[in-house]
Protein backbone atom coordinates (compact mmCIF):
# COMPACT_ATOMS: atom_id res chain seq x y z
CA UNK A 1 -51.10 12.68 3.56
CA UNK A 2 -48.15 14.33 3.90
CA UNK A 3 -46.15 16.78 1.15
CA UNK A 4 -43.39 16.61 -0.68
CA UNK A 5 -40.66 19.03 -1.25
CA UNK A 6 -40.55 19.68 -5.45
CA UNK A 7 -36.31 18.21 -5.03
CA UNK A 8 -35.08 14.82 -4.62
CA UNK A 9 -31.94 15.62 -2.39
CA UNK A 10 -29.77 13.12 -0.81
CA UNK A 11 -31.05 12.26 2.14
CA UNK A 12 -34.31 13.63 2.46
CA UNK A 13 -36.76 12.43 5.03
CA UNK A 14 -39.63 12.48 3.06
CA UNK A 15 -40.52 8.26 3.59
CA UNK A 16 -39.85 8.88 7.37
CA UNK A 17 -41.96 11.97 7.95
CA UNK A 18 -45.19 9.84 9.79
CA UNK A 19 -42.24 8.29 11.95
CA UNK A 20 -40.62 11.55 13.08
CA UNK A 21 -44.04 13.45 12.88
CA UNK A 22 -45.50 11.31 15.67
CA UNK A 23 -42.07 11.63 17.55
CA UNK A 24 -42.12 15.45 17.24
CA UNK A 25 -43.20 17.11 20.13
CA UNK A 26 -47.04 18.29 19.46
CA UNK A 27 -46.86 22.11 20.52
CA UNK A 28 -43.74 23.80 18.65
CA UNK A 29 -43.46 27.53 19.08
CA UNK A 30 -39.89 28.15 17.06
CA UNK A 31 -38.86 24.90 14.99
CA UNK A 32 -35.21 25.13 13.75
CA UNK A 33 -34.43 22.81 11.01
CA UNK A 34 -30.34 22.68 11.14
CA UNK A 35 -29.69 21.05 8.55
CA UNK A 36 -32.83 21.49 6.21
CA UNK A 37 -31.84 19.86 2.88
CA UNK A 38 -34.42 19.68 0.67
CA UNK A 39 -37.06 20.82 2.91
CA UNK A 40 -39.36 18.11 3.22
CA UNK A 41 -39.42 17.58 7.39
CA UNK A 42 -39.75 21.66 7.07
CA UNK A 43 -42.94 22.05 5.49
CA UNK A 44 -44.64 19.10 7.08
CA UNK A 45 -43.91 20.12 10.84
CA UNK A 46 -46.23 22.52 12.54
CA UNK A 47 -44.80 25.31 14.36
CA UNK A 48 -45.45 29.10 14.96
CA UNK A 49 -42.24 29.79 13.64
CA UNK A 50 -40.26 28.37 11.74
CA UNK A 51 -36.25 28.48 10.71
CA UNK A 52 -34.74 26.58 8.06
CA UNK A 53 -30.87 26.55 7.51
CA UNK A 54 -28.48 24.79 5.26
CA UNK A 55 -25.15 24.90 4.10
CA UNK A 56 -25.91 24.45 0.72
CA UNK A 57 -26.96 28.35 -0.43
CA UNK A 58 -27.31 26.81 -3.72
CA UNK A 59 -30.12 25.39 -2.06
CA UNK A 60 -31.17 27.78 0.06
CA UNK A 61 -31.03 30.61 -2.57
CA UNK A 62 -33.88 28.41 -4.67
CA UNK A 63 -36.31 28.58 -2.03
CA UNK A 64 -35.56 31.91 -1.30
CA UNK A 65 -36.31 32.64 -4.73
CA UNK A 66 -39.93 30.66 -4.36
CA UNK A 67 -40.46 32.60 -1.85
CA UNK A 68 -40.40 36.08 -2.73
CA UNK A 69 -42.16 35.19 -6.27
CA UNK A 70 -45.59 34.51 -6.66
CA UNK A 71 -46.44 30.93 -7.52
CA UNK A 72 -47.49 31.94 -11.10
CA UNK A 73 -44.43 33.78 -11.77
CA UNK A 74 -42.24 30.89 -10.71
CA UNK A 75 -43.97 28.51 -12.87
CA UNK A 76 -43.62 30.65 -15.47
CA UNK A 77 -40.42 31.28 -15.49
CA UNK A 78 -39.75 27.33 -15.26
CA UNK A 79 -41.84 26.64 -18.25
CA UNK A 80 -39.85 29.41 -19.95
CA UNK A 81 -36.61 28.14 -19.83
CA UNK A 82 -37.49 24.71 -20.39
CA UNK A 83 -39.10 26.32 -24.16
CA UNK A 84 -36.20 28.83 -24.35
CA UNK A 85 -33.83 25.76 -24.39
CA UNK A 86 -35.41 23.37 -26.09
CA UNK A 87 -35.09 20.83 -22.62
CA UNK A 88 -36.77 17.39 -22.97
CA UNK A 89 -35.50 13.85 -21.56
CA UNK A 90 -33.56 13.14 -24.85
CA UNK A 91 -31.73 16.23 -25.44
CA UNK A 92 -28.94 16.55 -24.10
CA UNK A 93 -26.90 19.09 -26.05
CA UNK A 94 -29.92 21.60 -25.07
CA UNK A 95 -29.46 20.57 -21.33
CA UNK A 96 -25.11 21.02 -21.45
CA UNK A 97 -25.38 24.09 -23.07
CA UNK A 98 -27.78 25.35 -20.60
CA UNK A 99 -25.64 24.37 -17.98
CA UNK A 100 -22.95 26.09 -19.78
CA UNK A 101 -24.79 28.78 -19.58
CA UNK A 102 -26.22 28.77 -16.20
CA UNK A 103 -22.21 28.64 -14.50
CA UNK A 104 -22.10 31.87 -16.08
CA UNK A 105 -24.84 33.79 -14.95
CA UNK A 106 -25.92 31.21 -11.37
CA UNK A 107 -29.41 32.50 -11.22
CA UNK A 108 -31.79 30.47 -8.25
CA UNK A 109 -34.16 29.51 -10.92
CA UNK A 110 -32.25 28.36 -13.79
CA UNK A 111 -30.48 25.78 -10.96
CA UNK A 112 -33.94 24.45 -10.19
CA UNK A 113 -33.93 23.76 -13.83
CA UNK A 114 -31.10 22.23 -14.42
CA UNK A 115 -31.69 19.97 -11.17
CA UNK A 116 -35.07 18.93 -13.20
CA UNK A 117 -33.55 17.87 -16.42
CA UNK A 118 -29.91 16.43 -14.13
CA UNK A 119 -29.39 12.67 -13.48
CA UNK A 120 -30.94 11.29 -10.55
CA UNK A 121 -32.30 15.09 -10.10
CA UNK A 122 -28.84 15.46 -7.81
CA UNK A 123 -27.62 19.08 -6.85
CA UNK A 124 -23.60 17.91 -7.55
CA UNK A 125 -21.13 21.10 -7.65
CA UNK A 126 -16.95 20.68 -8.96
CA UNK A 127 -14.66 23.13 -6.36
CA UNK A 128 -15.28 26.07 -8.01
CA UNK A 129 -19.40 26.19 -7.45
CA UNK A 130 -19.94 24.97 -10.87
CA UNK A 131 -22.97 22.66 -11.47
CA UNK A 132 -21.31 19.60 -13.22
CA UNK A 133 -24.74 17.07 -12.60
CA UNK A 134 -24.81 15.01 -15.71
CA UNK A 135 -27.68 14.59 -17.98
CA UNK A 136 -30.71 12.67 -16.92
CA UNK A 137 -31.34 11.08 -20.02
CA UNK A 138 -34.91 9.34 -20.55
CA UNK A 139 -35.55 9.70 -16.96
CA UNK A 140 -35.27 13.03 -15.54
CA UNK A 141 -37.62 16.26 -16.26
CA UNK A 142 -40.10 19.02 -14.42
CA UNK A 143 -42.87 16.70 -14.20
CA UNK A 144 -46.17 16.85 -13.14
CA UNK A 145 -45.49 15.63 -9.86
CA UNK A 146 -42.97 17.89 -9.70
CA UNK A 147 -44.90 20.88 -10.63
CA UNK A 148 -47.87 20.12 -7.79
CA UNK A 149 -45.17 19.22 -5.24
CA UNK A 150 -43.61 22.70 -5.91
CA UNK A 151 -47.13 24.61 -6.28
CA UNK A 152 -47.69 23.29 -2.70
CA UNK A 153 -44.19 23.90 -0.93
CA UNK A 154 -43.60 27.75 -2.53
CA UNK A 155 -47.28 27.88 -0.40
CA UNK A 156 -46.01 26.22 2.84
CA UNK A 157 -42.53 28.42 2.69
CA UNK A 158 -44.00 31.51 3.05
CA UNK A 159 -43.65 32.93 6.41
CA UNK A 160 -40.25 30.73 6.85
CA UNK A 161 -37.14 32.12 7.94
CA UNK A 162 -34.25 31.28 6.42
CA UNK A 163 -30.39 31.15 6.62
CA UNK A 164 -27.26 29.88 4.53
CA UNK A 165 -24.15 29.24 7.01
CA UNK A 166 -22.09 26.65 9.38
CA UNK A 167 -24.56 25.25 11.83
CA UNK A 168 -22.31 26.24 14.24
CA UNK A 169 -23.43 30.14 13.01
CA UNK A 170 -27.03 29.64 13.66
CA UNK A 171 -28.52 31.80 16.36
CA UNK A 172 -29.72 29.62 19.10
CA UNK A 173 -29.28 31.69 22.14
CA UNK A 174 -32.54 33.13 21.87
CA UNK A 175 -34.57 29.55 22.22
CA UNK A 176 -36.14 28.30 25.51
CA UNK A 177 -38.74 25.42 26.36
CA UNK A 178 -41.55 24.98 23.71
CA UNK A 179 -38.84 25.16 21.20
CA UNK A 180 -37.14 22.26 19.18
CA UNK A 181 -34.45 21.76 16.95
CA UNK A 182 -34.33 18.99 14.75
CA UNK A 183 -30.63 18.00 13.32
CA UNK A 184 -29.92 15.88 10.11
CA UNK A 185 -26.00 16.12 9.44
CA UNK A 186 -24.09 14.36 6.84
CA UNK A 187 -23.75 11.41 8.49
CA UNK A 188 -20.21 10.59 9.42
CA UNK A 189 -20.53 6.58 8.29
CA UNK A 190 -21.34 7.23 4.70
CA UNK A 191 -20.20 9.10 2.03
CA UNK A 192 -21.90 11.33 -0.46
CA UNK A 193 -21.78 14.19 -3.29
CA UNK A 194 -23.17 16.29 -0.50
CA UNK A 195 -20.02 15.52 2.17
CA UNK A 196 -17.53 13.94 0.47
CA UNK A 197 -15.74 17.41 1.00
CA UNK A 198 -15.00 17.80 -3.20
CA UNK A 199 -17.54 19.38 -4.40
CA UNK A 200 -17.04 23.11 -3.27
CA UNK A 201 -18.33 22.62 0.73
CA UNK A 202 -16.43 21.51 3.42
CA UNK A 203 -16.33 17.99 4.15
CA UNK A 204 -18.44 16.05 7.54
CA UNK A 205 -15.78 14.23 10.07
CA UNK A 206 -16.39 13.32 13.96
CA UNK A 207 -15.04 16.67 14.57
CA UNK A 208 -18.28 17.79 13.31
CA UNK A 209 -20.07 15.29 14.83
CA UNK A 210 -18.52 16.67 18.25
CA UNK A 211 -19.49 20.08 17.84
CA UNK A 212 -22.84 18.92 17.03
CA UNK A 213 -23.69 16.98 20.14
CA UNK A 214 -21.67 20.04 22.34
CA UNK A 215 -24.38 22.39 20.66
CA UNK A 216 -27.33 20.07 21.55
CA UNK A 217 -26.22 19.50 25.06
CA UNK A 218 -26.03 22.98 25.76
CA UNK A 219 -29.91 23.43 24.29
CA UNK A 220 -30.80 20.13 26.49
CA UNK A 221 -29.87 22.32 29.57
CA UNK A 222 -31.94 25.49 28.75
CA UNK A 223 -34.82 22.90 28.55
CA UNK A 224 -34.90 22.83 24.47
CA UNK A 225 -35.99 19.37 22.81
CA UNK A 226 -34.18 18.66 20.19
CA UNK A 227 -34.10 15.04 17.52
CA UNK A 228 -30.99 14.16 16.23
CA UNK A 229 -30.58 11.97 12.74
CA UNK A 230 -27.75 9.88 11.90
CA UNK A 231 -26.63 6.50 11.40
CA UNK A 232 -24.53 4.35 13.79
CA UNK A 233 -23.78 1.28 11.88
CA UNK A 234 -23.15 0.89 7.81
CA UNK A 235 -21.57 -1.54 5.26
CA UNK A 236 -20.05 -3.17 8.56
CA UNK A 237 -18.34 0.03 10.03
CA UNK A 238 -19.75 1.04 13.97
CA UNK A 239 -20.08 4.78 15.16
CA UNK A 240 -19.79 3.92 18.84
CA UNK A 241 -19.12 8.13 19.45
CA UNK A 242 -22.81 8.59 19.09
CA UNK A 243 -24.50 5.85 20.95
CA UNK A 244 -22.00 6.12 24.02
CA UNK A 245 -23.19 10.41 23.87
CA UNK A 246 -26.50 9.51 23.85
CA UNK A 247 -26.25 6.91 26.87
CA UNK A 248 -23.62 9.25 29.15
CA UNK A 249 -26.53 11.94 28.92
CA UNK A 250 -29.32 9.52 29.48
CA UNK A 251 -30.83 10.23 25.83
CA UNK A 252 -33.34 7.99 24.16
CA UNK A 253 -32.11 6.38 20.94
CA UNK A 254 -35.27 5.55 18.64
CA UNK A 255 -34.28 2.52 15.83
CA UNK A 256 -35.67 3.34 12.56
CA UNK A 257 -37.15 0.26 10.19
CA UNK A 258 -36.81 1.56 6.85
CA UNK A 259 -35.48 0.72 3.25
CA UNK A 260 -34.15 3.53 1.31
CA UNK A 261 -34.75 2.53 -2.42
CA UNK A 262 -33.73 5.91 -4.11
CA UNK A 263 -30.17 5.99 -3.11
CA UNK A 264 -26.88 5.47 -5.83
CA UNK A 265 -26.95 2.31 -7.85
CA UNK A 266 -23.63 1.55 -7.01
CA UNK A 267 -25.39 1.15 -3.02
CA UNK A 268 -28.01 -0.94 -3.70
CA UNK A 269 -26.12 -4.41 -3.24
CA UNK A 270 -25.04 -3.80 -0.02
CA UNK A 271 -23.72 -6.82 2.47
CA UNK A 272 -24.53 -5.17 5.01
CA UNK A 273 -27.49 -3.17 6.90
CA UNK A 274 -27.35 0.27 7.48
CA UNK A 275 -28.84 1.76 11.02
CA UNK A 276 -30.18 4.77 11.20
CA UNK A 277 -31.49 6.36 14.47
CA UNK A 278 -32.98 9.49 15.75
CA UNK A 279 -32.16 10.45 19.34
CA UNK A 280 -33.97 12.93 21.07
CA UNK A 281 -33.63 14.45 24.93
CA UNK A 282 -37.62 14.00 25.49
């Protein structure tokens, strides 16, 4: 049984984690999770040490905020709020002025919140940092799912390190065999609230997607393992730049069979497949 992070963010890996689990190397000393979303590959690896880094600090400052409260405490606080402002799934002049009122003051937990109570659970941002997530109306609140998903992952984040900047910022110098880095960018084929490059972060382009692999080659020759997410083929559009890297540096591309239910509605009907691999140097 694996766990679940207490977020639904786009693109988590949380119906793949058995796949990449027994494609993981077995013995991690330092795992580096690049691009660590909503956590879920994080707290379901097994390393000595872990580092989790992402962008989003939005994100980041939440579980930095489960982390340095007790359990207890963060519950409580959740079930505060959720009193304090009357939230519910029908309500939804308690959850816009709450919003309202969290762009003002952007306190970690109050986000978490607001992400509970938000349509489709989404973390969506305007330019200016300011959540703008609808209202999940008769669908969206801190469940009881929720609340023993996050009971278990405030647990399993304890001793991880983490950070909030460019991947190309993160301190890899210091990693040598028995390490791994795992890497699950925006993907450069589809488009998202997370890198559609409007919603306060910087867009995801090949450019990216260069700098990426240049990073990863240089860990493959200090004898670093490393897996590496993305998709090569959607809606009919090829990303040939990532299957000819992989094949010029003799790296194994590993096909992934799976349906992605929970994605925009707007996506469901799609004419054509989407292929997602994860290539790894081991």
């Amino acid at each position: 049984m694996y766990h679940k992070a207490p977020f639904n963010y786009i693109g988590n890996k949380h119906r793949i984690i058995g796949f990449l689990e027994a494609l993981f190397p077995k013995d991690i000393s330092t795992f580096v999770d690049l691009f660590c979303g909503g956590g879920d590959v994080l707290i379901n690896i097994r390393a000595a040490t872990k580092i989790a880094n992402d962008v989003n600090y939005h994100l980041i400052e939440i579980m930095e905020e489960f982390q340095r409260l007790d359990v207890d405490d963060v519950l409580c606080q959740i079930q505060s709020r959720i009193h304090e402002w009357g939230l519910n799934k029908t309500d939804a002049e308690a959850f816009y002025k709450f919003r309202s009122y969290y762009n003002k003051t952007r306190r970690p937990l109050d986000l978490y919140v607001l992400v509970c109570f938000g349509f489709n659970y989404q973390f969506r941002f305007n330019s200016r940092h300011e959540f703008n997530n609808p209202f999940g109306k008769n669908r969206s609140c801190f469940s009881e799912n929720m609340r023993k998903n996050l009971i278990s992952f405030v647990e399993l984040i304890r001793d991880v390190t983490f950070s909030k900047c460019d991947f190309r910022d993160v301190e890899l110098d210091n990693l040598k065999k028995g390490d791994f880095v795992y890497a699950d960018p925006p993907y450069t084929l589809t488009c998202g609230a997370y890198n559609d490059g409007k919603r306060g972060f910087k867009g995801w382009s090949l450019a990216d997607d260069t700098d990426l692999t240049a990073i990863l080659d240089r860990l493959n020759e200090k004898g670093v393992a490393f897996a590496f997410s993305d998709v090569i083929e959607h809606k009919g559009k090829i990303h040939p730049f990532l299957s000819d890297w992989a094949k010029d540096k003799n790296y194994n591309i590993h096909y992934l069979d799976v349906d992605y239910n929970n994605c925009n509605y707007q996506n469901r009907n799609c004419e054509h497949s989407t292929i997602e691999v994860v290539i790894t140097n081991y």
